[in-house]
C-alpha atoms as a PDB file:
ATOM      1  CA  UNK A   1       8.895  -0.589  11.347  1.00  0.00           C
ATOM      2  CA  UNK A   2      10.834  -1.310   8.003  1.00  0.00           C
ATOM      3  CA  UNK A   3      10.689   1.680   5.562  1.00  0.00           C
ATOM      4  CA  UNK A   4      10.703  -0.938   2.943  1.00  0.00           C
ATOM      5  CA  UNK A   5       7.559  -3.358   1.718  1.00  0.00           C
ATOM      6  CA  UNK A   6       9.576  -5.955  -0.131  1.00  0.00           C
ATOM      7  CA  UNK A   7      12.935  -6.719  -0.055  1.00  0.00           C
ATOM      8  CA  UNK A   8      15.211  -9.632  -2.258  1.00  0.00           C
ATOM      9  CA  UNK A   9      18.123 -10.029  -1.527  1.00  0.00           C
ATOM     10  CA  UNK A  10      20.696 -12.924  -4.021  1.00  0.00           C
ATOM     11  CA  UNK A  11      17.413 -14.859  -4.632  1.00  0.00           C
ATOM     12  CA  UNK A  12      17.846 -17.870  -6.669  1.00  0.00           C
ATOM     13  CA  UNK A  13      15.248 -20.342  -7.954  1.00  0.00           C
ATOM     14  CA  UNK A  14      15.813 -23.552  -9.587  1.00  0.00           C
ATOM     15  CA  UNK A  15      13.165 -25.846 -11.506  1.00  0.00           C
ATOM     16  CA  UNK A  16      14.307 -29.554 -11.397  1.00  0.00           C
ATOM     17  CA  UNK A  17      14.549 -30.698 -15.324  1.00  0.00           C
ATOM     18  CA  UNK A  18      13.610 -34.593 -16.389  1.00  0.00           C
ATOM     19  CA  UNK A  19      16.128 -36.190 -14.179  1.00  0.00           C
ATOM     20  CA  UNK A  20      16.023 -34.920 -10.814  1.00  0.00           C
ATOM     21  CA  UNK A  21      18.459 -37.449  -9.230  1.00  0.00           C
ATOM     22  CA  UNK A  22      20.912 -35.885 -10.928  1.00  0.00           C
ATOM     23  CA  UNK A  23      20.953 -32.797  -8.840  1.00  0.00           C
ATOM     24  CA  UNK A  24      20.479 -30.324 -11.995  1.00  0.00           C
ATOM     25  CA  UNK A  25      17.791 -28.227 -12.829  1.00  0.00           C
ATOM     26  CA  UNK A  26      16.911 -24.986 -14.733  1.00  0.00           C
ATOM     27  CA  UNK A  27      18.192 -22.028 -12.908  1.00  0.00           C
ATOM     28  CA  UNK A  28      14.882 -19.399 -13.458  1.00  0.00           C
ATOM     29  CA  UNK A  29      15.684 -16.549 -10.763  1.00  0.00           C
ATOM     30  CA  UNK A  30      19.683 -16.169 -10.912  1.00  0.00           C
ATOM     31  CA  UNK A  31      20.553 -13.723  -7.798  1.00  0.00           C
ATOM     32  CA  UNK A  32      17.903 -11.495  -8.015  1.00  0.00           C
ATOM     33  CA  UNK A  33      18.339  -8.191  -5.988  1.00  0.00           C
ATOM     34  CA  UNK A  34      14.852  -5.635  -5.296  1.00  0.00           C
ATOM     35  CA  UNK A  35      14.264  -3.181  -2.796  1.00  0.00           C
ATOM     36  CA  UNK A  36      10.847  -1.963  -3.040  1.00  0.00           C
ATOM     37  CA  UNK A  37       9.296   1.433  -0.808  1.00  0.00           C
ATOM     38  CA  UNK A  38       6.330   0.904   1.326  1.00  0.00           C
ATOM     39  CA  UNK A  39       3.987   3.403  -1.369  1.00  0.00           C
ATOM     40  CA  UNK A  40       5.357   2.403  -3.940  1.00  0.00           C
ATOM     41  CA  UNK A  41       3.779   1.164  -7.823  1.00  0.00           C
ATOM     42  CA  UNK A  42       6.162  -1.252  -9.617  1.00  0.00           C
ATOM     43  CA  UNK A  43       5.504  -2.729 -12.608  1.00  0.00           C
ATOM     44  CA  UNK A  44       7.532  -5.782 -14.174  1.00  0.00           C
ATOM     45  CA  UNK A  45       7.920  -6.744 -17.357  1.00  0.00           C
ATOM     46  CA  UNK A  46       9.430  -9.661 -19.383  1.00  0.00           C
ATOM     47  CA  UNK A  47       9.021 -11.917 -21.840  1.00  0.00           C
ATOM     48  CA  UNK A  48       6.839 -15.126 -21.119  1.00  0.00           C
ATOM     49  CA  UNK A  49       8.604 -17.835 -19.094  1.00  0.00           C
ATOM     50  CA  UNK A  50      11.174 -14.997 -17.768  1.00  0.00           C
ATOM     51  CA  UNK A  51      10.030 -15.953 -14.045  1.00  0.00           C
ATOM     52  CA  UNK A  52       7.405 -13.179 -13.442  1.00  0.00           C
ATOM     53  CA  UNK A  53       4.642 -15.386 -11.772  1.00  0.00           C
ATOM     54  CA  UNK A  54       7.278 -17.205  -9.787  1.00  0.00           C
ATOM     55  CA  UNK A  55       8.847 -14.337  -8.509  1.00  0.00           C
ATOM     56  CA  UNK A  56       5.381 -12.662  -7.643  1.00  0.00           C
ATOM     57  CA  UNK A  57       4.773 -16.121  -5.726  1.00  0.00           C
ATOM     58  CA  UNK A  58       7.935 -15.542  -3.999  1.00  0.00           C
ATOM     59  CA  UNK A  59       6.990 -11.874  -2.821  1.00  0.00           C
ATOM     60  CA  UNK A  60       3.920 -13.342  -1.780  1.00  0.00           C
ATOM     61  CA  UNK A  61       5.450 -16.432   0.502  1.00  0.00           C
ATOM     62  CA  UNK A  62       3.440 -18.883  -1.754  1.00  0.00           C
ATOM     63  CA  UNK A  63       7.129 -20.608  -2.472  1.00  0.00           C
ATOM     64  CA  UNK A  64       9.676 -21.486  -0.124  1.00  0.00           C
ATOM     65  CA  UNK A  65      11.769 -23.242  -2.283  1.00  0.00           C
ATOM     66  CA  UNK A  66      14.426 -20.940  -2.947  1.00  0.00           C
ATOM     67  CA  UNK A  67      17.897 -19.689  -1.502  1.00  0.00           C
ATOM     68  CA  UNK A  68      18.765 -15.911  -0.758  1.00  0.00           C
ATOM     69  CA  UNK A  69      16.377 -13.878   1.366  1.00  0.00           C
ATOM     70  CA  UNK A  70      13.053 -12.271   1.155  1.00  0.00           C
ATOM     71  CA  UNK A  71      11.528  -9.795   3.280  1.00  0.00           C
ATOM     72  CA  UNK A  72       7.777  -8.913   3.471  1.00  0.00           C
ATOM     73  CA  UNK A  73       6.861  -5.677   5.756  1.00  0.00           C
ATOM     74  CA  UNK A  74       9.793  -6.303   7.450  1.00  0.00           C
ATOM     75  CA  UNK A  75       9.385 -10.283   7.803  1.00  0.00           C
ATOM     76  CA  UNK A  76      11.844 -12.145   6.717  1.00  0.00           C
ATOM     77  CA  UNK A  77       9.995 -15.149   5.391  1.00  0.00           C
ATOM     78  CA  UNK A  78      12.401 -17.685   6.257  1.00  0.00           C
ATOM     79  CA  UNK A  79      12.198 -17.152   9.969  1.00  0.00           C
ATOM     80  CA  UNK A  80       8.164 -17.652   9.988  1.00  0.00           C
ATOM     81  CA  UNK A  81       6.347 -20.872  10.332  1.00  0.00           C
ATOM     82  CA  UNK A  82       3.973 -22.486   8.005  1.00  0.00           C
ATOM     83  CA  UNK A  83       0.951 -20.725   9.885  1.00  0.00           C
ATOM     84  CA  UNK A  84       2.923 -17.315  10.374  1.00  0.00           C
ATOM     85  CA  UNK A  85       3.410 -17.231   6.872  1.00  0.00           C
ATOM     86  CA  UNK A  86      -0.002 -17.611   6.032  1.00  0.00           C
ATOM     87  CA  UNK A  87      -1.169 -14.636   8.243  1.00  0.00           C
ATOM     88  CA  UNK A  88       1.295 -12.437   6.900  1.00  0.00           C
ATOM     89  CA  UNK A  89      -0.344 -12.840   3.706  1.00  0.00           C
ATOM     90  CA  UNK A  90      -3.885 -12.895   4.806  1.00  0.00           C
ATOM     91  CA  UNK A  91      -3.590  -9.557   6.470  1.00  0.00           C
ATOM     92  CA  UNK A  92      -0.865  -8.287   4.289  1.00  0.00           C
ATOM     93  CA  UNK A  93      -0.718  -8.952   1.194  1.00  0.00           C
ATOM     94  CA  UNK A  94      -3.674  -8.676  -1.730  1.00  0.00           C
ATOM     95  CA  UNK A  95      -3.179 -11.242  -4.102  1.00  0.00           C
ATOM     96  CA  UNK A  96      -4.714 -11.303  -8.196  1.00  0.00           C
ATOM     97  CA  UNK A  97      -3.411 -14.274  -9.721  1.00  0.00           C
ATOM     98  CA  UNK A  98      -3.911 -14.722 -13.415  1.00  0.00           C
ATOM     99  CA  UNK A  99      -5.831 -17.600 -13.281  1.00  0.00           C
ATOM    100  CA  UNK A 100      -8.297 -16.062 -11.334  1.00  0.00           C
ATOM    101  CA  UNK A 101      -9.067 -18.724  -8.340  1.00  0.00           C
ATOM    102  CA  UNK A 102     -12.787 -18.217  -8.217  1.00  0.00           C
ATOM    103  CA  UNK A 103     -14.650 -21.147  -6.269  1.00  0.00           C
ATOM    104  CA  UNK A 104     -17.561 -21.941  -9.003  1.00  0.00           C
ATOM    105  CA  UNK A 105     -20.179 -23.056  -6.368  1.00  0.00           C
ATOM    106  CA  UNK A 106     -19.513 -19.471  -4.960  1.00  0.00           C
ATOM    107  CA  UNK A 107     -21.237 -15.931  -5.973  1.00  0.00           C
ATOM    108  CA  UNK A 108     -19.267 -13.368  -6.590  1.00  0.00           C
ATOM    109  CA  UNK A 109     -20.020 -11.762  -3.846  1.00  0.00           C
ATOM    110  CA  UNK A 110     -19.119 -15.155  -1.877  1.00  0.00           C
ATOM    111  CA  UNK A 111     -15.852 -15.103  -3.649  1.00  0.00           C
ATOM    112  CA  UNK A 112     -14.703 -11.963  -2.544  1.00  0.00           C
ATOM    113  CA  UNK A 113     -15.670 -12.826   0.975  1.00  0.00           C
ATOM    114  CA  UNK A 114     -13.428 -15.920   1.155  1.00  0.00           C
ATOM    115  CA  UNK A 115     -10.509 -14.104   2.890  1.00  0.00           C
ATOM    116  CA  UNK A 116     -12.876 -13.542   5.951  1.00  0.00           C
ATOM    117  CA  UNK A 117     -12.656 -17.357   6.190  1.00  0.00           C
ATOM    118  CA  UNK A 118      -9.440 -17.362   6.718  1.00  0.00           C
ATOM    119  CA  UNK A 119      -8.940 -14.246   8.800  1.00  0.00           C
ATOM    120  CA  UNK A 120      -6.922 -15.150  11.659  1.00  0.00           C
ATOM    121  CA  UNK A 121      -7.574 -11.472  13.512  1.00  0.00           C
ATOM    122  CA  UNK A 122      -9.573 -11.627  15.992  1.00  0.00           C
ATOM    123  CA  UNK A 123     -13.112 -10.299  14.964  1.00  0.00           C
ATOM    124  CA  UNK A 124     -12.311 -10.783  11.482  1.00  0.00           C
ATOM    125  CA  UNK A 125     -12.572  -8.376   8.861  1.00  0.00           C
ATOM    126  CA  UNK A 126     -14.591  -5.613   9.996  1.00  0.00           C
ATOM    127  CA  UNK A 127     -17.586  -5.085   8.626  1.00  0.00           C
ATOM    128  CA  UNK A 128     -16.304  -7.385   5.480  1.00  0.00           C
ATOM    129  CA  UNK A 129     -20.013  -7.973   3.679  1.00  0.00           C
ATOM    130  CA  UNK A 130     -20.166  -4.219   3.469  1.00  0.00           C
ATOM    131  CA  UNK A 131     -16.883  -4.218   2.509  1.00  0.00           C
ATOM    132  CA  UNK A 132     -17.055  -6.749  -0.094  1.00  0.00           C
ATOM    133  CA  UNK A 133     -20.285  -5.068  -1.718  1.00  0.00           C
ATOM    134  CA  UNK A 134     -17.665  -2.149  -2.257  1.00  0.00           C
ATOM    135  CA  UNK A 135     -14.883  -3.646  -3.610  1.00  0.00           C
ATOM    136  CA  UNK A 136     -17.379  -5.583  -6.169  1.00  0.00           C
ATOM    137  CA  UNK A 137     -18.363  -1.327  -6.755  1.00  0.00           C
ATOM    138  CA  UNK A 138     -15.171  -0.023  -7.448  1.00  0.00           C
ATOM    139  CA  UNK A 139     -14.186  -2.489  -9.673  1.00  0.00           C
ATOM    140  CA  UNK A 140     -17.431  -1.921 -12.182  1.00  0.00           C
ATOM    141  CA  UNK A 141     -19.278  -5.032 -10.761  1.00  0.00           C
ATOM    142  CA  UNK A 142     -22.070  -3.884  -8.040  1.00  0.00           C
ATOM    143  CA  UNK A 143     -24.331  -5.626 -10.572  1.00  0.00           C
ATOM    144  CA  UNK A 144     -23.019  -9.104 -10.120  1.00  0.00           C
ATOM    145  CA  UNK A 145     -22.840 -10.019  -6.605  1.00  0.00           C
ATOM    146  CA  UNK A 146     -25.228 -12.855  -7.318  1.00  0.00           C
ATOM    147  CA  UNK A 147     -23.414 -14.430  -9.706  1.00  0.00           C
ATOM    148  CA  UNK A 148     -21.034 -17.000 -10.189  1.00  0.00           C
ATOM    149  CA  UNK A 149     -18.258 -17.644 -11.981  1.00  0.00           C
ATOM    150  CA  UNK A 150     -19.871 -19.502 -14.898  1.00  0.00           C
ATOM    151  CA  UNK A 151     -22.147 -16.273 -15.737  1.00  0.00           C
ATOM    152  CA  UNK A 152     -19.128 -14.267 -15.848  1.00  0.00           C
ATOM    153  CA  UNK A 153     -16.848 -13.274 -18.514  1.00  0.00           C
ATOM    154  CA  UNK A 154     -12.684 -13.880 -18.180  1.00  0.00           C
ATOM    155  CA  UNK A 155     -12.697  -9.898 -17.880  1.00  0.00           C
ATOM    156  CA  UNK A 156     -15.427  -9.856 -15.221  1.00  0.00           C
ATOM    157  CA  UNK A 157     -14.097 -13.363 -13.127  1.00  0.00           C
ATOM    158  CA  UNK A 158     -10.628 -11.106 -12.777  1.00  0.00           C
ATOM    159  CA  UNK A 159     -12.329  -8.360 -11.316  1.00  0.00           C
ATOM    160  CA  UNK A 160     -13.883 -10.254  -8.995  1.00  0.00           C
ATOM    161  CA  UNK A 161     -10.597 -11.585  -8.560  1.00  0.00           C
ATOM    162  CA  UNK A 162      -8.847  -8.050  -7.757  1.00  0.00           C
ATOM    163  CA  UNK A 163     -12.142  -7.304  -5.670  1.00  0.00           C
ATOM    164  CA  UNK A 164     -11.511 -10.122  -3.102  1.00  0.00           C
ATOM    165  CA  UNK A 165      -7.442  -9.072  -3.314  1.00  0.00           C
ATOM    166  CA  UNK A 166      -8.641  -5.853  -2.052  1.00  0.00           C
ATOM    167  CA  UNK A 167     -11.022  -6.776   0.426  1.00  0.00           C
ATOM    168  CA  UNK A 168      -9.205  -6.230   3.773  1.00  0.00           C
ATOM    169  CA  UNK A 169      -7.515  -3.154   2.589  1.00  0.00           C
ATOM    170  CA  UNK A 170      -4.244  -4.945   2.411  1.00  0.00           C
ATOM    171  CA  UNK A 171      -0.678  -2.635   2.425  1.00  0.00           C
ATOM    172  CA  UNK A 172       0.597  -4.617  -0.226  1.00  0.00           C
ATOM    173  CA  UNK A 173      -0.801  -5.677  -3.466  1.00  0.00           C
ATOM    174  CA  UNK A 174       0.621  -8.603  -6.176  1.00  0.00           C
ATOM    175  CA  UNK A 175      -1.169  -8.694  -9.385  1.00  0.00           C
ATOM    176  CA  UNK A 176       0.038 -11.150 -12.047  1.00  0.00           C
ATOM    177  CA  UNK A 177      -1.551  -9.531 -15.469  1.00  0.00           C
ATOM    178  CA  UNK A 178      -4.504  -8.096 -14.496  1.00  0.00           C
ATOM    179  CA  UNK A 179      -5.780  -6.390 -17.437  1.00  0.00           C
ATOM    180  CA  UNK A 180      -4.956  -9.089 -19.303  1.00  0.00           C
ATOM    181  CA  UNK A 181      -8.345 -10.648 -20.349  1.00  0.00           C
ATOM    182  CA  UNK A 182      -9.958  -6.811 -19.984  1.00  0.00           C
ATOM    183  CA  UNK A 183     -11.136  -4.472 -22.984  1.00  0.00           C
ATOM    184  CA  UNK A 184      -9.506  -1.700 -23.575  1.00  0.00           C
ATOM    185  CA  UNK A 185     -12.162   0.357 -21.532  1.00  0.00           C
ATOM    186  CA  UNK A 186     -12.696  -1.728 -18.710  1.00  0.00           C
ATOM    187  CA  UNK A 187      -8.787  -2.693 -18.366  1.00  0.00           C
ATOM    188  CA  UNK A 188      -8.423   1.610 -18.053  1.00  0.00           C
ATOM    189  CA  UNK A 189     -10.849   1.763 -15.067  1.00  0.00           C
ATOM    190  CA  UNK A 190      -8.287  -1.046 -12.952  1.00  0.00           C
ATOM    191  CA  UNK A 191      -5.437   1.131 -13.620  1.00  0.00           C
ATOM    192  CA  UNK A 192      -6.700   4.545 -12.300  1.00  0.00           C
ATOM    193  CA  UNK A 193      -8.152   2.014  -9.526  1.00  0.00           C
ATOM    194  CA  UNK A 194      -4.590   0.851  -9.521  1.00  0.00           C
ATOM    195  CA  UNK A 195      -3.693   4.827  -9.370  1.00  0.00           C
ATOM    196  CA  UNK A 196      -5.927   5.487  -6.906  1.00  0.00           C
ATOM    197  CA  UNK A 197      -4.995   2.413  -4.426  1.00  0.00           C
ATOM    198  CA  UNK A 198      -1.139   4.118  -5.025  1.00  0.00           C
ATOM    199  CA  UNK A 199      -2.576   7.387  -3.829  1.00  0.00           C
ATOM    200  CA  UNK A 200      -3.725   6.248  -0.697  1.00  0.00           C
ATOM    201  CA  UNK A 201       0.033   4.490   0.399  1.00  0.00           C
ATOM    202  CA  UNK A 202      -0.657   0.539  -1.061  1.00  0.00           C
ATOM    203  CA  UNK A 203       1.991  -0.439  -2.038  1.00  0.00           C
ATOM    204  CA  UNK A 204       1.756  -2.341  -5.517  1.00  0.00           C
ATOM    205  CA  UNK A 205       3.632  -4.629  -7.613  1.00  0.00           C
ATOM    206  CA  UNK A 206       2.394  -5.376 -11.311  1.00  0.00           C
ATOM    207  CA  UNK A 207       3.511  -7.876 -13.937  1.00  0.00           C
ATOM    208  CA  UNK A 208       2.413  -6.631 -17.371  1.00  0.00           C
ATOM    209  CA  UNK A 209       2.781  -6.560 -20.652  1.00  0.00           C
ATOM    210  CA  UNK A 210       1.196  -3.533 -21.006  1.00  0.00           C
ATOM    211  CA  UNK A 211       2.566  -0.590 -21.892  1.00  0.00           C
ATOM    212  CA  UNK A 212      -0.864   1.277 -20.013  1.00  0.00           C
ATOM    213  CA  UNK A 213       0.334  -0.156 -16.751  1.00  0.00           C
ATOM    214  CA  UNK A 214       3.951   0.417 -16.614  1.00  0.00           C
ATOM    215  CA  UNK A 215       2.977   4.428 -18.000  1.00  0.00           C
ATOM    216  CA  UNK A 216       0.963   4.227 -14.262  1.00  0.00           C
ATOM    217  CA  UNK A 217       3.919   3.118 -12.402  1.00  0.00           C
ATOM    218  CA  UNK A 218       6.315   5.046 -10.492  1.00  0.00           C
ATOM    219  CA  UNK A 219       8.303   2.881 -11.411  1.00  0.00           C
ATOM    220  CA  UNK A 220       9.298  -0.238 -14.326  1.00  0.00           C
ATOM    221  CA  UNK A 221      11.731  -3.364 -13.881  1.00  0.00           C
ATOM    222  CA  UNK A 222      12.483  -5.798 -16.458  1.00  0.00           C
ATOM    223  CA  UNK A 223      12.949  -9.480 -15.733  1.00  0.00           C
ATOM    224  CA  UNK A 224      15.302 -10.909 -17.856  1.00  0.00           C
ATOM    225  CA  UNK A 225      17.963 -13.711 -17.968  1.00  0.00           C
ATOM    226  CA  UNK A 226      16.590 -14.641 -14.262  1.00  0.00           C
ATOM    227  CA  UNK A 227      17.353 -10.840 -13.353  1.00  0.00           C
ATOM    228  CA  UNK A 228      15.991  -7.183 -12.383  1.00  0.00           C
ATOM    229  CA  UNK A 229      17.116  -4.502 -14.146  1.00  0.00           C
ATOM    230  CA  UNK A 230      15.958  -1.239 -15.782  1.00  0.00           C
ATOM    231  CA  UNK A 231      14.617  -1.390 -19.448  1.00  0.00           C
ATOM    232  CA  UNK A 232      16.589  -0.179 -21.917  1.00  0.00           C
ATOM    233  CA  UNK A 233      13.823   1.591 -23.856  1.00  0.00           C
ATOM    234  CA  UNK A 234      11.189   3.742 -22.185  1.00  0.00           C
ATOM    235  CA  UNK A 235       7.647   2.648 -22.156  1.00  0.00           C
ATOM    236  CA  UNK A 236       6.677   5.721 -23.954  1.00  0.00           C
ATOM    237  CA  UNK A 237       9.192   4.995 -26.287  1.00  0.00           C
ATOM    238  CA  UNK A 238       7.681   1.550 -27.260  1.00  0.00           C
ATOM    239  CA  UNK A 239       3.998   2.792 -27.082  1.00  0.00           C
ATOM    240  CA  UNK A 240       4.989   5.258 -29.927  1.00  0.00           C
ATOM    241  CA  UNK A 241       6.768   2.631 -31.702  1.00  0.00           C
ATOM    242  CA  UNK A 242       3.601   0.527 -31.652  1.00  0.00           C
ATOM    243  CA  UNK A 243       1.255   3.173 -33.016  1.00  0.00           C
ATOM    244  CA  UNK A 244       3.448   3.744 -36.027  1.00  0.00           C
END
């Protein structure tokens, strides 16, 4: 078994501009290059537009249009099929987009269940209702099972969100912003549930701009001119900048 979760190797993305016969196209992710430890937190940072949520969707083999390689647990994602790819990520891979994805006809509860549905292991998720009512627990929301989307706030629909990422106890969680529509108190209580996932060998990989998050990681990458690289100034650095 691979040592390493994720693994990029010279991975280059191009968007197609207004005139796509002509072969051109904005060049997003320019030979991008990330080795990542089973265990361990990254979190990325970069300005908006920089690529983050496209290379997240890359990681999680939501995009196959893209040259280089990209290896998940040890898959390389090229070799799988259509249907291999998807069960890689359903018993993989715990995803939190930013837009949340909630089904409105759905509870909460519902919501976090919808992985089960698509469980390709045989028995499904064990004991996933029980396991759902938890998630919905440790994320502050025990209270709103019953609910749907509508009745929810943007904080509360992403932690239902990150509640259904972490349903089948996945090795590997992608989270595009998710404290980004929290308070201040309740976005706190996902990072120590962030710390606390890292504790227990997930593997995680944030985009953020917060400085809270990237303090939690083990380690911070900045995306920028289609590129990973170190950030020149320390998060600590900037968060003492800010409160002057």
């Amino acid at each position: 078994m691979s040592e390493l979760a994720l693994e990029l190797k010279g991975v280059h993305k191009r968007y197609p501009v207004r005139a796509p016969e002509s072969g051109a196209g904005e060049e997003l992710l320019r030979g991008v290059e990330l080795s990542v430890a089973r265990g361990e937190f990254i979190a990325i940072e970069g300005q908006s537009g920089s690529g983050k949520s496209t290379l997240l969707h890359l990681l999680g083999g939501l995009d196959a249009d893209y040259t280089g390689e990209v290896r998940v647990m040890g898959e390389e994602l090229r070799a799988l099929s259509d249907a291999a790819r998807a069960a890689l990520r359903n018993r993989a891979i715990g995803f939190v987009f930013q837009s949340f994805n909630l089904l409105p006809q759905l509870t909460a509860l519902e919501n976090v269940l919808l992985p089960e549905a698509f469980c390709t292991t045989k028995g499904g998720i064990p004991d996933a209702r029980a396991r759902a009512k938890e998630a919905l627990e440790e994320v502050g929301l025990g209270g709103k099972s019953s609910s749907r989307p509508g009745e929810l706030s943007g904080g509360e629909r992403q932690r239902v969100a990150l509640a259904r990422a972490l349903l089948a106890a996945p090795p590997l969680v992608l989270a595009d912003e998710p404290t980004g529509n929290l308070d201040a108190r309740t976005g706190q209580g996902v990072i120590e549930l962030f710390q606390r996932l890292h504790a227990r060998g997930t593997t995680l990989v944030i985009v953020t701009h917060e400085v809270r998050v990237s303090r939690a990681a083990t380690r911070v990458l900045l995306l920028r001119e289609g590129r990973l690289e170190a950030p020149r100034i320390d998060p600590l650095q900037t968060e003492g900048e800010g409160a002057r």
